[in-house]
PDB file of N, CA and C in Angstrom:
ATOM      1  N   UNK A   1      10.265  22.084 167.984  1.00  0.00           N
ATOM      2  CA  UNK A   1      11.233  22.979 168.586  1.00  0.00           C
ATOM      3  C   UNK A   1      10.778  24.421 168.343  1.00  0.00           C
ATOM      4  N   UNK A   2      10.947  25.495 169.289  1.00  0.00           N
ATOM      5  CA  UNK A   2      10.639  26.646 169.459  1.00  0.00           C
ATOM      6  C   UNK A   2      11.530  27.572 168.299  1.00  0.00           C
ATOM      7  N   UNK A   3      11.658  28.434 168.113  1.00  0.00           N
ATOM      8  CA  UNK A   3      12.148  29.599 167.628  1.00  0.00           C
ATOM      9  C   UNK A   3      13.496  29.554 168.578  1.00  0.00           C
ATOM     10  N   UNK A   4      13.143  30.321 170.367  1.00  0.00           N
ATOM     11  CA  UNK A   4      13.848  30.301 171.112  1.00  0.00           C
ATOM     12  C   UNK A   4      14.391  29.436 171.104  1.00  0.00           C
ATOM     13  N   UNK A   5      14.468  28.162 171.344  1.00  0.00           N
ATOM     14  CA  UNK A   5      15.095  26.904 171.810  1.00  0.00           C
ATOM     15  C   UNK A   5      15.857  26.687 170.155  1.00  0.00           C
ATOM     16  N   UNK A   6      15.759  26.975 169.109  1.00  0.00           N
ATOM     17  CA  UNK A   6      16.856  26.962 168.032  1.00  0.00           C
ATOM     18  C   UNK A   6      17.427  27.851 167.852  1.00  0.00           C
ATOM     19  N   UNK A   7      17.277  29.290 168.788  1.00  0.00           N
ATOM     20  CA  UNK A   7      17.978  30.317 168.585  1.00  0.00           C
ATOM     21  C   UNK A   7      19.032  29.769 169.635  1.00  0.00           C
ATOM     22  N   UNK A   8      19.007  29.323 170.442  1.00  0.00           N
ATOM     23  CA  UNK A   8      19.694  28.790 171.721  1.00  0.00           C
ATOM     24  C   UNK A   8      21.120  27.919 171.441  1.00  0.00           C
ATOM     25  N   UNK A   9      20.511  27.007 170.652  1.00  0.00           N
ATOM     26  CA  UNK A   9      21.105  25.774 170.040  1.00  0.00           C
ATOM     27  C   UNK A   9      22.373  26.357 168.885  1.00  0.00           C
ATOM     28  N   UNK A  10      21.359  27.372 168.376  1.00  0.00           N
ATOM     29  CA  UNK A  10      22.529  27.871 167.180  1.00  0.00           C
ATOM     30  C   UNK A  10      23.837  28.936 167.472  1.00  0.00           C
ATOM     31  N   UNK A  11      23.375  29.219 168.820  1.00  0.00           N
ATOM     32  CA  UNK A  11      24.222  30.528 169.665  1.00  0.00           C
ATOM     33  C   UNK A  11      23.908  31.786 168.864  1.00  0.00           C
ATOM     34  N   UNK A  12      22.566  32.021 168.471  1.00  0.00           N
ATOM     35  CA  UNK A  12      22.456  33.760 168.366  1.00  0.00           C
ATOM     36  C   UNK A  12      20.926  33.868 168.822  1.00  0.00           C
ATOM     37  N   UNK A  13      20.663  35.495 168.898  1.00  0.00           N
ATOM     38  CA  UNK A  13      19.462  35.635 169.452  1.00  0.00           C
ATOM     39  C   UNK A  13      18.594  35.125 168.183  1.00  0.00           C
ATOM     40  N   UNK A  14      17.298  35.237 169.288  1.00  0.00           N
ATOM     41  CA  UNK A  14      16.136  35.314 168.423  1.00  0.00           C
ATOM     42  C   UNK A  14      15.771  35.758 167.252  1.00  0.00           C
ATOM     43  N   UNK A  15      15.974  37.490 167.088  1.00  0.00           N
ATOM     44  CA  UNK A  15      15.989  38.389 166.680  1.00  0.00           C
ATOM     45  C   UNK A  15      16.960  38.385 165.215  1.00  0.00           C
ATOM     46  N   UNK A  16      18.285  37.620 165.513  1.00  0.00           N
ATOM     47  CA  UNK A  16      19.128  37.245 164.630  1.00  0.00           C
ATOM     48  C   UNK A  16      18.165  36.038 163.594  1.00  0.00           C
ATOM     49  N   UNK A  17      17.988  34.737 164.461  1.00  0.00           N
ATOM     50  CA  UNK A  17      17.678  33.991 163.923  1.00  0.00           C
ATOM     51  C   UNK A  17      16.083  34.509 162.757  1.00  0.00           C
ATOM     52  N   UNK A  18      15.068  35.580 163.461  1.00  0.00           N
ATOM     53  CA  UNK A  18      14.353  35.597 162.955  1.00  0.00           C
ATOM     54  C   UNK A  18      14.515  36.339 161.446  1.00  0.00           C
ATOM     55  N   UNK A  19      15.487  37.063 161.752  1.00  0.00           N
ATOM     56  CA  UNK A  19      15.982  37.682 160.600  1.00  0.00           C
ATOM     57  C   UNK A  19      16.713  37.052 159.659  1.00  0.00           C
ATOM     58  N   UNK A  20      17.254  36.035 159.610  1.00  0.00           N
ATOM     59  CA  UNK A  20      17.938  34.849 158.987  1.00  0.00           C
ATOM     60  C   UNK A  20      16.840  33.872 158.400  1.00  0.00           C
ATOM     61  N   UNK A  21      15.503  33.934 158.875  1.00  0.00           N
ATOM     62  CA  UNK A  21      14.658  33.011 158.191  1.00  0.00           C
ATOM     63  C   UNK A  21      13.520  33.893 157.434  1.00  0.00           C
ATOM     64  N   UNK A  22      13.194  35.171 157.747  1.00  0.00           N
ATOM     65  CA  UNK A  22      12.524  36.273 156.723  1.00  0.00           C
ATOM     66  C   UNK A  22      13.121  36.907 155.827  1.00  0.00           C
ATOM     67  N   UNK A  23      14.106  37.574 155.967  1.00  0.00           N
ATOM     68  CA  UNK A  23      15.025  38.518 155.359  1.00  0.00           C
ATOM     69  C   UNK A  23      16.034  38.313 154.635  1.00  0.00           C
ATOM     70  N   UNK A  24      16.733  37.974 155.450  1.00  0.00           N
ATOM     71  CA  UNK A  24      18.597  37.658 154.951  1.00  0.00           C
ATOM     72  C   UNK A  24      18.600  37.055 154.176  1.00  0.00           C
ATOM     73  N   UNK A  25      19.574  37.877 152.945  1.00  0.00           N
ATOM     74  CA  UNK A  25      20.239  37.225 151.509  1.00  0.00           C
ATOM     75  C   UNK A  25      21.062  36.752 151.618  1.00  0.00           C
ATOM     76  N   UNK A  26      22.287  36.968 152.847  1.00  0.00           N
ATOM     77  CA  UNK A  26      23.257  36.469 152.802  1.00  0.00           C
ATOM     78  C   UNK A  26      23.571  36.162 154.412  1.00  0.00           C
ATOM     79  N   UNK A  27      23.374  35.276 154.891  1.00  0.00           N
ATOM     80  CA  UNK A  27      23.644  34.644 156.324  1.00  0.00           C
ATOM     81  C   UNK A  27      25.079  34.335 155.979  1.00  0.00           C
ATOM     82  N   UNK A  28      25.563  34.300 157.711  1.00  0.00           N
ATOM     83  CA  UNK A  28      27.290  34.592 157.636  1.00  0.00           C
ATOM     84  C   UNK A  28      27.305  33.102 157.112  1.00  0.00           C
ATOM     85  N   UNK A  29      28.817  32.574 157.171  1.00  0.00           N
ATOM     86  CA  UNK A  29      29.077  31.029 156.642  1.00  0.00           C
ATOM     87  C   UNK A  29      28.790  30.649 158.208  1.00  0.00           C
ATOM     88  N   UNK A  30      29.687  31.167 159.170  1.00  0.00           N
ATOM     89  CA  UNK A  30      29.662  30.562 160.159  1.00  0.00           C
ATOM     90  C   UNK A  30      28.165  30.284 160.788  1.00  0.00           C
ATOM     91  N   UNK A  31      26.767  31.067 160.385  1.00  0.00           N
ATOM     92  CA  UNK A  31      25.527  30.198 160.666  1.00  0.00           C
ATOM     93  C   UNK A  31      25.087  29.665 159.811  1.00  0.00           C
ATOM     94  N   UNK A  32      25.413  29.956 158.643  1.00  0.00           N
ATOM     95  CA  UNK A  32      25.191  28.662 157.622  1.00  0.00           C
ATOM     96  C   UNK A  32      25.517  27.160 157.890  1.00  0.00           C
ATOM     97  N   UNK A  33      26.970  26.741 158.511  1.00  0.00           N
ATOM     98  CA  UNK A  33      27.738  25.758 159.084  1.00  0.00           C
ATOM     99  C   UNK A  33      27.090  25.236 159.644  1.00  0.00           C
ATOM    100  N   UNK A  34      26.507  26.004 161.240  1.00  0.00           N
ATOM    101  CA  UNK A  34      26.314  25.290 162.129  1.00  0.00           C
ATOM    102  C   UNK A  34      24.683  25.065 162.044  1.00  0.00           C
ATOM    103  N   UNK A  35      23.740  26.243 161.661  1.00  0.00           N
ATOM    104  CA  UNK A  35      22.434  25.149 161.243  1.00  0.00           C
ATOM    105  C   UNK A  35      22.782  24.021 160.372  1.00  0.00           C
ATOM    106  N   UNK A  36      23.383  23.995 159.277  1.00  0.00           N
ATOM    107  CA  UNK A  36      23.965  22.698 158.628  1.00  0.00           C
ATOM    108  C   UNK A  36      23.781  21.511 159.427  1.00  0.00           C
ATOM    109  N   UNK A  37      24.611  21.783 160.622  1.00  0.00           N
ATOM    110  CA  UNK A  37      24.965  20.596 161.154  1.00  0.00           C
ATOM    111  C   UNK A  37      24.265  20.180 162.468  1.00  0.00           C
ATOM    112  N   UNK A  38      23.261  21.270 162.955  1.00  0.00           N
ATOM    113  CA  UNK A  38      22.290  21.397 163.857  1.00  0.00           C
ATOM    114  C   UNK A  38      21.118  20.231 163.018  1.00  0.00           C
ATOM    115  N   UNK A  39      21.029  20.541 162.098  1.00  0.00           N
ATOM    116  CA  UNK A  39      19.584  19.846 161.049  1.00  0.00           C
ATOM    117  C   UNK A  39      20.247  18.212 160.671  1.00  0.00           C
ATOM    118  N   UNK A  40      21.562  18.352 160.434  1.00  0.00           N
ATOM    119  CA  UNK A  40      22.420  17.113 159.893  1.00  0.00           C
ATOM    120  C   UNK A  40      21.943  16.468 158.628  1.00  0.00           C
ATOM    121  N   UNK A  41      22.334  18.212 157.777  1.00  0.00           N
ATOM    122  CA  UNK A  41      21.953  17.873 156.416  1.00  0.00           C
ATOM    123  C   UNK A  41      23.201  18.586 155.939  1.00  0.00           C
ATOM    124  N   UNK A  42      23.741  18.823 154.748  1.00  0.00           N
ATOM    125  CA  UNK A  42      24.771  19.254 154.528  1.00  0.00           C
ATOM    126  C   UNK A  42      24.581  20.932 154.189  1.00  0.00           C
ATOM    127  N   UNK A  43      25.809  21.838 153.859  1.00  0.00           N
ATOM    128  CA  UNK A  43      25.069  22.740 153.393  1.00  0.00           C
ATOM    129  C   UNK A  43      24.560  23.132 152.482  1.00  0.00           C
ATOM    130  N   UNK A  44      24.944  22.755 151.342  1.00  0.00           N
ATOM    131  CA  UNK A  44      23.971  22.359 150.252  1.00  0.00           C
ATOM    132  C   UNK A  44      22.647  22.399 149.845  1.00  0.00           C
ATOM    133  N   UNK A  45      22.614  21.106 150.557  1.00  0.00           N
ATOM    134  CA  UNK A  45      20.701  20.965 151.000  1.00  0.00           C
ATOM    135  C   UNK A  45      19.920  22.268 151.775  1.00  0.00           C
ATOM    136  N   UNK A  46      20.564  22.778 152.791  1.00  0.00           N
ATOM    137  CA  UNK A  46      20.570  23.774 153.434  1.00  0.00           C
ATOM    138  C   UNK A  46      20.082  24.902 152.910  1.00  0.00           C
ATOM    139  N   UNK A  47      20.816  25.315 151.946  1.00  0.00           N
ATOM    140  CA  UNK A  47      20.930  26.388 150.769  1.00  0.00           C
ATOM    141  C   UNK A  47      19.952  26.209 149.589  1.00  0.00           C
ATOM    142  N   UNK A  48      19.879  24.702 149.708  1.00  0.00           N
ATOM    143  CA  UNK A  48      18.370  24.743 148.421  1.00  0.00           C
ATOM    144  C   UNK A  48      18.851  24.065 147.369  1.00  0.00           C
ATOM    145  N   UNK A  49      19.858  24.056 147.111  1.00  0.00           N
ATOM    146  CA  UNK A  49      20.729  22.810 146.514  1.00  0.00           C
ATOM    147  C   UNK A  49      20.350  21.453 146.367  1.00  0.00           C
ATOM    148  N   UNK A  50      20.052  20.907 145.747  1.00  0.00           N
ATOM    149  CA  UNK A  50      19.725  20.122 145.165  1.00  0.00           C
ATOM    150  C   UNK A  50      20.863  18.596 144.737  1.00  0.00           C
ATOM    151  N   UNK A  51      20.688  17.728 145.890  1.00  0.00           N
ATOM    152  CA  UNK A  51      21.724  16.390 146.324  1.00  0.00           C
ATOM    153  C   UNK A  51      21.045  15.537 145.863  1.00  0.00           C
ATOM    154  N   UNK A  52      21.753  15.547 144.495  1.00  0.00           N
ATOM    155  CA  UNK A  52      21.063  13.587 143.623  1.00  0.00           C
ATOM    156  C   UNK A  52      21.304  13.233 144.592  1.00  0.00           C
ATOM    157  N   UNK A  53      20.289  11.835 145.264  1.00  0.00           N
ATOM    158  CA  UNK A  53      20.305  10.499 146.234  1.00  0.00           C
ATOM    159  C   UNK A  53      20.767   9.613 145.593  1.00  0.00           C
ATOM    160  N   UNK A  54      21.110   9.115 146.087  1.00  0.00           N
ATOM    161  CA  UNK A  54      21.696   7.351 145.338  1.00  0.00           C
ATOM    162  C   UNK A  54      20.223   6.560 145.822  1.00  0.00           C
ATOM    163  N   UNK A  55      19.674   6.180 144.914  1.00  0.00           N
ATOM    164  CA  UNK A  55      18.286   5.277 144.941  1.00  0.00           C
ATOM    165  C   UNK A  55      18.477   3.635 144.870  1.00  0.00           C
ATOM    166  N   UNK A  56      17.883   3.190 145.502  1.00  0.00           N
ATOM    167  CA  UNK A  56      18.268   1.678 145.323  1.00  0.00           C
ATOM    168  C   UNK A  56      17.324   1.413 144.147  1.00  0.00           C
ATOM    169  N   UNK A  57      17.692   0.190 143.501  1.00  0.00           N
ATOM    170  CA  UNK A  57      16.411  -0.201 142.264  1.00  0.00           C
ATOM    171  C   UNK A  57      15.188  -0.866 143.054  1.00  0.00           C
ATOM    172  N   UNK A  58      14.293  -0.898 142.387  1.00  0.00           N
ATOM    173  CA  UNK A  58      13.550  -1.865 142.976  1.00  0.00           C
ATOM    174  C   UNK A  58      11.750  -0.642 143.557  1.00  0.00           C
ATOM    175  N   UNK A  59      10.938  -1.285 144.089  1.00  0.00           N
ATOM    176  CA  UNK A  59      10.351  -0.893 144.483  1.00  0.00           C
ATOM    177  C   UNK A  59      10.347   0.270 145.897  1.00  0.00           C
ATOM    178  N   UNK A  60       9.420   1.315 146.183  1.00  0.00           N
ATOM    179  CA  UNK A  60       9.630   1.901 147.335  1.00  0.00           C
ATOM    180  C   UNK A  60      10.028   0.884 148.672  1.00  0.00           C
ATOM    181  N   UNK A  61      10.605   1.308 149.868  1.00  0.00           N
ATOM    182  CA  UNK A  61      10.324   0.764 150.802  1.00  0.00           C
ATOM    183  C   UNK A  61       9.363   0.874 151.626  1.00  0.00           C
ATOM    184  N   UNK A  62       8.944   0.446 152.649  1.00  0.00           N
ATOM    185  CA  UNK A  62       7.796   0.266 153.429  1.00  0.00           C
ATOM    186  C   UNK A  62       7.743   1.813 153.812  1.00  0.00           C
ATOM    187  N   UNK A  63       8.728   2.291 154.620  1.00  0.00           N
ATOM    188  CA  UNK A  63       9.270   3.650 154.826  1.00  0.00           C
ATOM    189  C   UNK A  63       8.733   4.457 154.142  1.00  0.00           C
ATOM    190  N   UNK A  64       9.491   4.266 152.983  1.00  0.00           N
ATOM    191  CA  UNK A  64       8.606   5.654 151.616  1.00  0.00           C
ATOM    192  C   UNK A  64       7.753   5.641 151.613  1.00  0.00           C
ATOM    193  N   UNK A  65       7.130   4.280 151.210  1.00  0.00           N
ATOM    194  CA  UNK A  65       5.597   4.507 151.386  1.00  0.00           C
ATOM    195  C   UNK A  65       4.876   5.217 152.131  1.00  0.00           C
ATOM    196  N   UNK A  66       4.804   4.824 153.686  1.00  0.00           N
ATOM    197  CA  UNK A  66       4.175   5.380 154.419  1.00  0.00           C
ATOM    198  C   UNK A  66       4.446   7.136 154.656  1.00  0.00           C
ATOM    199  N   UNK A  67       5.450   7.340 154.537  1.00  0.00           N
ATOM    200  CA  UNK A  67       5.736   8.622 154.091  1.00  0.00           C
ATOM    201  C   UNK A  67       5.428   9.307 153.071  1.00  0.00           C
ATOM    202  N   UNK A  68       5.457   8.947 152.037  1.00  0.00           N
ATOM    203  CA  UNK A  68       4.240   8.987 151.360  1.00  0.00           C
ATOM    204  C   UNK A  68       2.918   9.512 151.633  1.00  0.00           C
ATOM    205  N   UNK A  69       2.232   8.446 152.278  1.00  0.00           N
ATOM    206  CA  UNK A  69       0.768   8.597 152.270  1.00  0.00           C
ATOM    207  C   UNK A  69       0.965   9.482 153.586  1.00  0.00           C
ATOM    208  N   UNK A  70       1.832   9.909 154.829  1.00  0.00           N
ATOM    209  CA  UNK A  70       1.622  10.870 155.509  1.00  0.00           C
ATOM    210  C   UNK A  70       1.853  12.219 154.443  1.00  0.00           C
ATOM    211  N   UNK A  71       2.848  12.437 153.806  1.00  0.00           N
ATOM    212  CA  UNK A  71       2.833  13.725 152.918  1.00  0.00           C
ATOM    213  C   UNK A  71       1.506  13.894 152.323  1.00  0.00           C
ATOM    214  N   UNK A  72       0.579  12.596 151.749  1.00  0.00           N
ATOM    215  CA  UNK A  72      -0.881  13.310 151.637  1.00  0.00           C
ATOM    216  C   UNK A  72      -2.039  14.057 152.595  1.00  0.00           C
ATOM    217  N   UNK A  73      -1.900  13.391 153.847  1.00  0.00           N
ATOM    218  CA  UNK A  73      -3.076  13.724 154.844  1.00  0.00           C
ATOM    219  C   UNK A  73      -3.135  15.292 155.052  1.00  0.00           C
ATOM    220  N   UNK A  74      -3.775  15.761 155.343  1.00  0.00           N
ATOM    221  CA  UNK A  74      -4.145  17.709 155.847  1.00  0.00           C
ATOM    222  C   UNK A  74      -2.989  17.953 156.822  1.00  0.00           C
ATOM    223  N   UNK A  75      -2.402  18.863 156.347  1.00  0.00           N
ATOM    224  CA  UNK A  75      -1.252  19.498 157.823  1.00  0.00           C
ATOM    225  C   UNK A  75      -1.870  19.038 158.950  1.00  0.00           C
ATOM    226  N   UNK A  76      -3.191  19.162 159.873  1.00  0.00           N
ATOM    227  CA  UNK A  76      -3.001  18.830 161.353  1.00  0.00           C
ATOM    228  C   UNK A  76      -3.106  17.485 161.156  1.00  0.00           C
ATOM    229  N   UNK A  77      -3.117  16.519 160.443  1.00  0.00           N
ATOM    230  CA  UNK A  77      -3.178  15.127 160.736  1.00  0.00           C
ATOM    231  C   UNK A  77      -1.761  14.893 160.728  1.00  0.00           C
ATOM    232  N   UNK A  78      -0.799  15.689 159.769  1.00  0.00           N
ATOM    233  CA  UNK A  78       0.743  15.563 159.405  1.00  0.00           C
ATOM    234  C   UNK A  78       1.163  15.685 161.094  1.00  0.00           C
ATOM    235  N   UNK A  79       0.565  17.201 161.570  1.00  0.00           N
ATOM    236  CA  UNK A  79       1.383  17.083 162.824  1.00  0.00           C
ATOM    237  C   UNK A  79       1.350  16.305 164.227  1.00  0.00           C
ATOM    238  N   UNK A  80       0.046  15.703 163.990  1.00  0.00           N
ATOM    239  CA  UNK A  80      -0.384  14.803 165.019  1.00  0.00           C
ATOM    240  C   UNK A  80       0.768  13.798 165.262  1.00  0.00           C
ATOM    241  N   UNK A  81       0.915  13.226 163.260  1.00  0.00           N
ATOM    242  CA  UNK A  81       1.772  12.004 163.109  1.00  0.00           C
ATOM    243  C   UNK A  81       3.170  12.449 163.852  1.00  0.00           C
ATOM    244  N   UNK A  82       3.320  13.445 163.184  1.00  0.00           N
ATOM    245  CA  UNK A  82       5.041  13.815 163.795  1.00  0.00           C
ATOM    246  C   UNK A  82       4.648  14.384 165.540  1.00  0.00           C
ATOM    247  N   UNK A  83       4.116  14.537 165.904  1.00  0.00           N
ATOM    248  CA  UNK A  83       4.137  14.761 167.391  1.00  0.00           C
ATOM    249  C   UNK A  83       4.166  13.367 167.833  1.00  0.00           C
ATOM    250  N   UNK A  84       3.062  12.236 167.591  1.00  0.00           N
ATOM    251  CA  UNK A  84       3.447  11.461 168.013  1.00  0.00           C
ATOM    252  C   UNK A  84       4.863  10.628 167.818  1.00  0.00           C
ATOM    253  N   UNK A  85       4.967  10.405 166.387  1.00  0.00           N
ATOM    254  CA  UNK A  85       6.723   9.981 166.310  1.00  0.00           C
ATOM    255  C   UNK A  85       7.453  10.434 167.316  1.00  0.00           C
ATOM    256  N   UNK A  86       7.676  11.621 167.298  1.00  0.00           N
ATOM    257  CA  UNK A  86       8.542  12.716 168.199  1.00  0.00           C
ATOM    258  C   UNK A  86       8.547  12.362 169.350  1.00  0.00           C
ATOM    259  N   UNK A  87       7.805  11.979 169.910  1.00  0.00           N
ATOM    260  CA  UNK A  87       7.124  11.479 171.225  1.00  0.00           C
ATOM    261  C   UNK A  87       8.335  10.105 171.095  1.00  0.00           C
ATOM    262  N   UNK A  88       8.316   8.985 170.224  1.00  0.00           N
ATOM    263  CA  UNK A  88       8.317   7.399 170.336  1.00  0.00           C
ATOM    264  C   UNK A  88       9.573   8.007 170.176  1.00  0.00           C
ATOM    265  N   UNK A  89      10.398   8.302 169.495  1.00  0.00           N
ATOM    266  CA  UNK A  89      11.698   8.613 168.989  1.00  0.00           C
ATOM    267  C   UNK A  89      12.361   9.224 170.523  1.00  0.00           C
ATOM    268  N   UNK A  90      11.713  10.131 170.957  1.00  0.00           N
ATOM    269  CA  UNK A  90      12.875  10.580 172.340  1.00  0.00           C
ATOM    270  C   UNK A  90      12.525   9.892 173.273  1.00  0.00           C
ATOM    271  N   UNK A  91      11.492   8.779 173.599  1.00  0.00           N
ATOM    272  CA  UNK A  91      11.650   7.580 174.686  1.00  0.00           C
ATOM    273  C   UNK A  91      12.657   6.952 174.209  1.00  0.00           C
ATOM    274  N   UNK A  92      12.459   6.592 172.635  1.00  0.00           N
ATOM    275  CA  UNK A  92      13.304   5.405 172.519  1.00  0.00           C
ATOM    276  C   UNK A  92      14.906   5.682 172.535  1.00  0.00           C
ATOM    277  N   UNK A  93      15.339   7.132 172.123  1.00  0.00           N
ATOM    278  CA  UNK A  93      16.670   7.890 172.656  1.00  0.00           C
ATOM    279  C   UNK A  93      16.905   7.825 173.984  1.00  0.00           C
ATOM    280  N   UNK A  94      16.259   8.115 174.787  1.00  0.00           N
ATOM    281  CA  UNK A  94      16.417   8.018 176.406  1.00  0.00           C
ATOM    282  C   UNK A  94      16.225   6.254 176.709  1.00  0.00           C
ATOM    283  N   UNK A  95      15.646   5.448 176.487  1.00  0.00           N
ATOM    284  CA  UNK A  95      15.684   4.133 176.355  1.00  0.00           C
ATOM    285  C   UNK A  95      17.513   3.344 176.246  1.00  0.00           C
ATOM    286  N   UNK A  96      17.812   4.205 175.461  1.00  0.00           N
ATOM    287  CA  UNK A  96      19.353   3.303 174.929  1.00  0.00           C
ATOM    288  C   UNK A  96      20.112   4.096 175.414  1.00  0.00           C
ATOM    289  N   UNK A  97      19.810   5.476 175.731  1.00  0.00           N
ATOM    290  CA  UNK A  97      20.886   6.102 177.151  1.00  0.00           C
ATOM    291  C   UNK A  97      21.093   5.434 178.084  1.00  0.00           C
ATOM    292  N   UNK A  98      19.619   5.135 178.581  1.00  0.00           N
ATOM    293  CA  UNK A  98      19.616   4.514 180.259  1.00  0.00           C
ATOM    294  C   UNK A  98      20.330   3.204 180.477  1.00  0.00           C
TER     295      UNK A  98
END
């Protein structure tokens, strides 16, 4: 996603938003909120906050794992992976629309 296209989403300019991700000590609540809930993380997490997970026992899942070993590869191999995901994920969203 663009700069623009999340300045869009969040309802302020660019200019706002860019200043909200260099600068700003104190972003209003009301864009605190709604990136919150734009990302669909809480605000908390948001803020840098730090949300014990509830962990299951047991070994990683297949999931972690592989997540995992993508968090090792060089950034452009990272983004290849997530472009392609990104890719499988909004067929498969438009898939269960249609």
């Amino acid at each position: 996603m663009t700069q623009p296209q999340l300045a869009e989403s969040l309802g302020v300019s660019l200019e706002m938003l860019i200043y909200y991700e260099r600068r700003a000590n104190n972003p209003s609540t009301d864009f605190v909120k709604k990136a919150a809930s734009f990302f669909q993380v809480s605000v908390d997490e948001l803020v840098g906050h730090s949300v014990p997970r509830r962990r299951k026992s047991g070994p990683p899942s297949q999931l972690e794992q592989r997540l995992a070993a993508i968090r090792d590869l060089p950034r452009e191999k990272q983004k290849l992976v997530l472009q392609f995901l990104d890719s499988f994920l909004r067929d498969a969203k438009q898939g269960n629309a249609a």
